[in-house]
PDB file of N, CA and C in Angstrom:
ATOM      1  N   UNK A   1      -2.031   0.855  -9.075  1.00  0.00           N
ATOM      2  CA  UNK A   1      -2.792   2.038  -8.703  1.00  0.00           C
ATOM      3  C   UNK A   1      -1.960   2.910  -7.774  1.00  0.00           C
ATOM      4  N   UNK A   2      -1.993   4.613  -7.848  1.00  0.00           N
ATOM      5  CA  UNK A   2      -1.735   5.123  -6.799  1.00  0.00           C
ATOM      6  C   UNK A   2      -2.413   5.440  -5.594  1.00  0.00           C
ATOM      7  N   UNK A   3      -2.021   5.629  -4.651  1.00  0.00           N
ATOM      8  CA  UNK A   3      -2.744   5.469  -3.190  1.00  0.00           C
ATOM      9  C   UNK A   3      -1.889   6.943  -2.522  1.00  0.00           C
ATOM     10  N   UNK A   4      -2.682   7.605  -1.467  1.00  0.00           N
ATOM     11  CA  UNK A   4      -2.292   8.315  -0.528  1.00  0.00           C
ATOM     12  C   UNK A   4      -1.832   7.995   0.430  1.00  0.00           C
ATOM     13  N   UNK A   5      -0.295   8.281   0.731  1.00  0.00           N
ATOM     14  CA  UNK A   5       0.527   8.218   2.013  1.00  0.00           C
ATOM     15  C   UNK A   5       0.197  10.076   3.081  1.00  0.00           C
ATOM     16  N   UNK A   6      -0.345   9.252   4.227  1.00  0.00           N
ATOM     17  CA  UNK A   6      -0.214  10.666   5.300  1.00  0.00           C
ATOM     18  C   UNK A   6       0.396  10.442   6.190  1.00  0.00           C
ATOM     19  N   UNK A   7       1.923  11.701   6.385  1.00  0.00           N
ATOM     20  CA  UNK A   7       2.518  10.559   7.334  1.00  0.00           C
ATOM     21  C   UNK A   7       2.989  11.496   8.567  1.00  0.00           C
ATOM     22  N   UNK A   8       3.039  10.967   9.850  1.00  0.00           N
ATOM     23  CA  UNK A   8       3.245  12.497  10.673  1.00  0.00           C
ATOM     24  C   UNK A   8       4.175  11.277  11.789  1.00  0.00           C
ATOM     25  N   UNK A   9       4.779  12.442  12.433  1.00  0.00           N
ATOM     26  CA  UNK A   9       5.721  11.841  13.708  1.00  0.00           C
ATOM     27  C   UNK A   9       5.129  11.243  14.995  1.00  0.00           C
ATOM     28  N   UNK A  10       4.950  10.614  15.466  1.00  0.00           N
ATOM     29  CA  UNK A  10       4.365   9.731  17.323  1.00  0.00           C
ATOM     30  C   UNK A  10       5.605   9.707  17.464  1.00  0.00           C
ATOM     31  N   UNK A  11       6.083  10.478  18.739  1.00  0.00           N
ATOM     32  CA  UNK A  11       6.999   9.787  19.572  1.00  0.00           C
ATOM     33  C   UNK A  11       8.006   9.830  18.478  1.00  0.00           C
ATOM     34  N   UNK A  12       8.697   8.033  18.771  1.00  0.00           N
ATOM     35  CA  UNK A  12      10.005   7.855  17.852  1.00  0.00           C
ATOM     36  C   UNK A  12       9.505   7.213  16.829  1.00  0.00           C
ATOM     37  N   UNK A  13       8.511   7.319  16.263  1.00  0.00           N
ATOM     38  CA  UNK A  13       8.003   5.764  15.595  1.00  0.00           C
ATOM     39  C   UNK A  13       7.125   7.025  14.145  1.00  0.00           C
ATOM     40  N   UNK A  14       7.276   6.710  13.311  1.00  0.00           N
ATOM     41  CA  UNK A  14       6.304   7.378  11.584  1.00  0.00           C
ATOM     42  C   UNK A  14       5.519   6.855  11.417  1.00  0.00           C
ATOM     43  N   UNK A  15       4.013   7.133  11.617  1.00  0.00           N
ATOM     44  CA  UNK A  15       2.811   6.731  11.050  1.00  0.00           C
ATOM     45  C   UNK A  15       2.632   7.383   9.997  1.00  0.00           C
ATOM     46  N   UNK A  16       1.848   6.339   9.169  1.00  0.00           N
ATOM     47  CA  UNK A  16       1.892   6.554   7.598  1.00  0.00           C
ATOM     48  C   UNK A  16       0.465   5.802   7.283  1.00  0.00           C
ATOM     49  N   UNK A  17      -0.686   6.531   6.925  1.00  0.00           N
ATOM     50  CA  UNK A  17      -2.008   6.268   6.932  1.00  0.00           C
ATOM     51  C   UNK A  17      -2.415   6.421   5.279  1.00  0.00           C
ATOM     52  N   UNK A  18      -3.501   5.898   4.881  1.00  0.00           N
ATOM     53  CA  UNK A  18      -3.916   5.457   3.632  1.00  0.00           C
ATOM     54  C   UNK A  18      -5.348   5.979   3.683  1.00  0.00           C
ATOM     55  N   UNK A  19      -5.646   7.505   3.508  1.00  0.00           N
ATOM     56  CA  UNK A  19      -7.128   7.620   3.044  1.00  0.00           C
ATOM     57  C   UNK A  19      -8.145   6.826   2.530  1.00  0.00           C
ATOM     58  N   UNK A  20      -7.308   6.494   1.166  1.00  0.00           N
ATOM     59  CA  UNK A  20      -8.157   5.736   0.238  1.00  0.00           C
ATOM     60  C   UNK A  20      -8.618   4.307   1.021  1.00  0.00           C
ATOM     61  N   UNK A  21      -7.666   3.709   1.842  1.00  0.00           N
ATOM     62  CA  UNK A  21      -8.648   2.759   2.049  1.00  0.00           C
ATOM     63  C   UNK A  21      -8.742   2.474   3.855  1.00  0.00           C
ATOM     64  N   UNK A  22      -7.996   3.619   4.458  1.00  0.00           N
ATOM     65  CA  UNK A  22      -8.254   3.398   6.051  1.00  0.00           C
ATOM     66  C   UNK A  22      -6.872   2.667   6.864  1.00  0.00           C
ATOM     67  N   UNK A  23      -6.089   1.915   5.741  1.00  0.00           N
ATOM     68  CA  UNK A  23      -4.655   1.119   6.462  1.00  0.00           C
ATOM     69  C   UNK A  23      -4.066   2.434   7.160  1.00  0.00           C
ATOM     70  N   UNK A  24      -3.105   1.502   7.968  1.00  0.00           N
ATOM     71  CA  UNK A  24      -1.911   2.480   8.880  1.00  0.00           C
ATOM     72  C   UNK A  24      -1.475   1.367   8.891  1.00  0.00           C
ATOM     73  N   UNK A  25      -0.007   2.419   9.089  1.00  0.00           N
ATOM     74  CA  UNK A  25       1.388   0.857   9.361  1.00  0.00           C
ATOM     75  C   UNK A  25       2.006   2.052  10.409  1.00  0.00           C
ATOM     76  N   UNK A  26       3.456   2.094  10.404  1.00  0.00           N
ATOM     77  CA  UNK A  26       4.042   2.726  11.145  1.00  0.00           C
ATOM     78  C   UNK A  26       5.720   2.162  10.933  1.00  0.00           C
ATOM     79  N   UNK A  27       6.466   2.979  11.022  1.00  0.00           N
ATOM     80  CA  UNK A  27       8.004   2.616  10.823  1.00  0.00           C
ATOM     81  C   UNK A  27       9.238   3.505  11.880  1.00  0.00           C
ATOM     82  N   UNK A  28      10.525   2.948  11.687  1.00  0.00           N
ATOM     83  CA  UNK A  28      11.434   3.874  12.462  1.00  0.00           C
ATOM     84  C   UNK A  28      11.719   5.118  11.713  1.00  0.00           C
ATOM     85  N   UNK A  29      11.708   4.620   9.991  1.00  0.00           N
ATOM     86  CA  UNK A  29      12.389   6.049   9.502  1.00  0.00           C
ATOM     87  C   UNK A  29      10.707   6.288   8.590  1.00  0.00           C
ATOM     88  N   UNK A  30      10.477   7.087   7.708  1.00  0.00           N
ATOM     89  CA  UNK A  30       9.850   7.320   7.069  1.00  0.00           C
ATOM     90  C   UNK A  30       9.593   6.755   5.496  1.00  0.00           C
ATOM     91  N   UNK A  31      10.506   6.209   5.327  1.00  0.00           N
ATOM     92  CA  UNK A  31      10.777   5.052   3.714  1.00  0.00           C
ATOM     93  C   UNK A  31       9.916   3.686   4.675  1.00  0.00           C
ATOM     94  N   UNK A  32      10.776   3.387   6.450  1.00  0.00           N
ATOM     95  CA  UNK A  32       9.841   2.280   6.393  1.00  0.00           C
ATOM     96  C   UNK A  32       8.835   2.290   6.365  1.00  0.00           C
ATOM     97  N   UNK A  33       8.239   3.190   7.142  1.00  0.00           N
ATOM     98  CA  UNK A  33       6.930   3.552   7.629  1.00  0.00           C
ATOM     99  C   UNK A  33       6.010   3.001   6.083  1.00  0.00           C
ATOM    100  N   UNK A  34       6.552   4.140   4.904  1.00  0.00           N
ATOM    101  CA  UNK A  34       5.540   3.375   3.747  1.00  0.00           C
ATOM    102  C   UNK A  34       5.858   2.488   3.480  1.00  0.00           C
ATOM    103  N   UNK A  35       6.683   1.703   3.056  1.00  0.00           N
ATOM    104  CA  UNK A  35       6.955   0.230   2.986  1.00  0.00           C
ATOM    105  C   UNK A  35       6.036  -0.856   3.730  1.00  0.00           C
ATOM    106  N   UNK A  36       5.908  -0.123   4.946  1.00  0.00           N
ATOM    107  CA  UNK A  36       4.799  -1.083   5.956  1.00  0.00           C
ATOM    108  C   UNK A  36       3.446  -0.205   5.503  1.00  0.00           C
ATOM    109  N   UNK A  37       3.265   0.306   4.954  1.00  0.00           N
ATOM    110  CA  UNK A  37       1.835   0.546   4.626  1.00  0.00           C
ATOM    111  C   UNK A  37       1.768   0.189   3.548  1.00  0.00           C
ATOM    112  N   UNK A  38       2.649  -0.102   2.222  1.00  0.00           N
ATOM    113  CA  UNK A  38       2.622  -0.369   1.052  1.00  0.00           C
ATOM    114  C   UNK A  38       1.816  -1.938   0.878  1.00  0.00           C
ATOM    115  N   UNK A  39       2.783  -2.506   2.379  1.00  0.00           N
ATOM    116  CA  UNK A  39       2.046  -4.030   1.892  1.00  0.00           C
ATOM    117  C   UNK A  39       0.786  -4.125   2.828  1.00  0.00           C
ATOM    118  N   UNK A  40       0.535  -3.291   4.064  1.00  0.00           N
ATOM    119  CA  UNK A  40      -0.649  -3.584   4.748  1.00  0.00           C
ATOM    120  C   UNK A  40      -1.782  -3.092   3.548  1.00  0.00           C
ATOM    121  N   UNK A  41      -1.734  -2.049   2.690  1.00  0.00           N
ATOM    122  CA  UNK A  41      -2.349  -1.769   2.080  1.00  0.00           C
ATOM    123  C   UNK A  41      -3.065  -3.160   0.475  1.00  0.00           C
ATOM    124  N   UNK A  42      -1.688  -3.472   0.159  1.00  0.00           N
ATOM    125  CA  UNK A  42      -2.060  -4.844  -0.501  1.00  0.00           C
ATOM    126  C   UNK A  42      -2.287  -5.835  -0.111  1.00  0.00           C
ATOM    127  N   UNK A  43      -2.198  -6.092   1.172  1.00  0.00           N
ATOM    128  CA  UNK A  43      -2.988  -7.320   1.791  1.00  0.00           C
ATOM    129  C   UNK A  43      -4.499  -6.980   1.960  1.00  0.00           C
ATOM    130  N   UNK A  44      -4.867  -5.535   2.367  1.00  0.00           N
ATOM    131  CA  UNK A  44      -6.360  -4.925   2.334  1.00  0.00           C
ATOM    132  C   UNK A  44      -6.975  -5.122   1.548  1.00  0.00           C
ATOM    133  N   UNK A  45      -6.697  -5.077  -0.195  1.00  0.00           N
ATOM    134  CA  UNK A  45      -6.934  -4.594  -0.850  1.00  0.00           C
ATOM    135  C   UNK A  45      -7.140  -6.026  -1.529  1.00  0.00           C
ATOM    136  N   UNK A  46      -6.497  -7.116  -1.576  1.00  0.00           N
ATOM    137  CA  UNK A  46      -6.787  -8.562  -1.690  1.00  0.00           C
ATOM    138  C   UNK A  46      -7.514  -8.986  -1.365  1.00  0.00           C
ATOM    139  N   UNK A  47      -8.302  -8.298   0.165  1.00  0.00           N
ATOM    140  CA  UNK A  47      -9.442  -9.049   1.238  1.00  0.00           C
ATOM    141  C   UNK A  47     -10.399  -8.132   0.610  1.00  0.00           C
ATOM    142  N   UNK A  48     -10.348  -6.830   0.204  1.00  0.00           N
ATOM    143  CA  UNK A  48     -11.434  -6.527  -0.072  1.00  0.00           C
ATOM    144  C   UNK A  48     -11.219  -5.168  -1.509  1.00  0.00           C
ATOM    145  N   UNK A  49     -10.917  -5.384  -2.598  1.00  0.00           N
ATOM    146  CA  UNK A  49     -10.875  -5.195  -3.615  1.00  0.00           C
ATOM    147  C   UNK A  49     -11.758  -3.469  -4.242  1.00  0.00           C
ATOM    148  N   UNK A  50     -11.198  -2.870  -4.639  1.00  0.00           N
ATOM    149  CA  UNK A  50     -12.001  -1.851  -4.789  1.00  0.00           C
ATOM    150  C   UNK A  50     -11.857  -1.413  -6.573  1.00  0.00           C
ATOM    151  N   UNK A  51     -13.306  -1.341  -6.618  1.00  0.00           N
ATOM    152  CA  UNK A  51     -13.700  -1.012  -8.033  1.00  0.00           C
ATOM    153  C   UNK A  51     -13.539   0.951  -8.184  1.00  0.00           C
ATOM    154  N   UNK A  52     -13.893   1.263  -7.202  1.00  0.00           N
ATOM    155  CA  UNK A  52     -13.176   3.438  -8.034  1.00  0.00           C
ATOM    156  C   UNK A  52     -12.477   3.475  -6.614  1.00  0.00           C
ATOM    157  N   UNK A  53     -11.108   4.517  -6.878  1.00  0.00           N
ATOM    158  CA  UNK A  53     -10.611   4.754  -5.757  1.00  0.00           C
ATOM    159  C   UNK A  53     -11.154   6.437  -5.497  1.00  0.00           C
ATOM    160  N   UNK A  54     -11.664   6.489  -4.458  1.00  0.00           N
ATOM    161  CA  UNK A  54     -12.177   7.960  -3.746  1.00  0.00           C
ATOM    162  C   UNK A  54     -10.352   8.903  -3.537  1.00  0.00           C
ATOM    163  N   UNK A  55     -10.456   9.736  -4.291  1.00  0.00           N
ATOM    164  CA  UNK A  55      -9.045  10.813  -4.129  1.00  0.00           C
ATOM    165  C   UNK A  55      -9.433  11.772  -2.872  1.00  0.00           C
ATOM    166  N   UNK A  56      -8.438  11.775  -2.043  1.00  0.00           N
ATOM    167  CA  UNK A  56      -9.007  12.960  -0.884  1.00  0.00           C
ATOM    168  C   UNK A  56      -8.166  14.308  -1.538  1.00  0.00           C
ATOM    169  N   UNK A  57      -8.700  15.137  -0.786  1.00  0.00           N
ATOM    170  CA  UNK A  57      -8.463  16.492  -0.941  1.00  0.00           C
ATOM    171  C   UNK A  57      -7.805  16.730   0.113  1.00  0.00           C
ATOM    172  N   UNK A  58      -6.402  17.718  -0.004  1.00  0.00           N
ATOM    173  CA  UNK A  58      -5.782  18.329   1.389  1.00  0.00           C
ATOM    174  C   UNK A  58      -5.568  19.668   1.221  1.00  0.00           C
ATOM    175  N   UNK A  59      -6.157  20.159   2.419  1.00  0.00           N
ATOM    176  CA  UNK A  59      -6.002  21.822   2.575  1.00  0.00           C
ATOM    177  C   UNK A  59      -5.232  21.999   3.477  1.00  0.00           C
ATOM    178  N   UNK A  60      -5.475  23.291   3.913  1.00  0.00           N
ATOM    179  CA  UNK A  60      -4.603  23.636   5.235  1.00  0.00           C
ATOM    180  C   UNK A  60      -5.996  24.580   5.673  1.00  0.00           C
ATOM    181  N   UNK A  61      -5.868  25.021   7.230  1.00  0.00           N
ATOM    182  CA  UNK A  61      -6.398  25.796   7.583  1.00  0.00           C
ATOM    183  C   UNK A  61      -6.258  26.702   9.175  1.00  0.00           C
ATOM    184  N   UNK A  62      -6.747  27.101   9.772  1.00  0.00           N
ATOM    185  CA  UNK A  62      -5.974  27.673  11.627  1.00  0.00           C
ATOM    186  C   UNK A  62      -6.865  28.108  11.884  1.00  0.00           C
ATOM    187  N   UNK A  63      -6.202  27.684  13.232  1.00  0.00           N
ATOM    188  CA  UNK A  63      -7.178  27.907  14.328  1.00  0.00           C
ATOM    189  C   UNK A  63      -6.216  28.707  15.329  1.00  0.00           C
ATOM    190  N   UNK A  64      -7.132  29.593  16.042  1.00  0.00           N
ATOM    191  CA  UNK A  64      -6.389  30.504  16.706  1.00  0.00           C
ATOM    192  C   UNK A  64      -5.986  29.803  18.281  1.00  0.00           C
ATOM    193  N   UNK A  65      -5.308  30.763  18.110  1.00  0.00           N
ATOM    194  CA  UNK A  65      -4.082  29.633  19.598  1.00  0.00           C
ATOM    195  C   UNK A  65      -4.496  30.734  20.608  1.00  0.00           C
ATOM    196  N   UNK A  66      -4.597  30.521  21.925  1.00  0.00           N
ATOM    197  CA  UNK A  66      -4.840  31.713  23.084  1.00  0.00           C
ATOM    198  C   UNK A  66      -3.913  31.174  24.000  1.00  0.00           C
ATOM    199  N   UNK A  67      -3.088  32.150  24.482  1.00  0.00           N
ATOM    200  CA  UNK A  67      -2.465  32.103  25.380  1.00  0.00           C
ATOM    201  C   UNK A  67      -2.904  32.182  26.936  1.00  0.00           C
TER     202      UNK A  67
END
């Protein structure tokens, strides 16, 4: 199955989060980062198995900045 990687910068460290089912891992570069979510995600997914996967939607949108 495919799964959603969201992945943004902390610090020195790549978090890399999984809509579809709620995992986060985190890595030094960004290949690890999913790699460690690839398998936190299949260990999840062993404990608790999912019959439809929910697809998220990504937009963009702004908010005004005040100086």
């Amino acid at each position: 199955m495919v799964y959603t990687a969201v992945i943004y910068k902390e610090e020195e460290w790549y978090v890399a989060q999984c809509p579809e089912t709620g995992t986060t891992s985190q890595g030094v570069t960004v290949e690890e980062a999913v790699e460690n979510l690839k398998e936190a995600t299949g260990l999840y997914l062993e404990e608790f198995p999912q019959k439809t996967v929910f697809r998220p939607m990504v937009t963009t949108f702004e908010v005004p900045v005040y100086a």
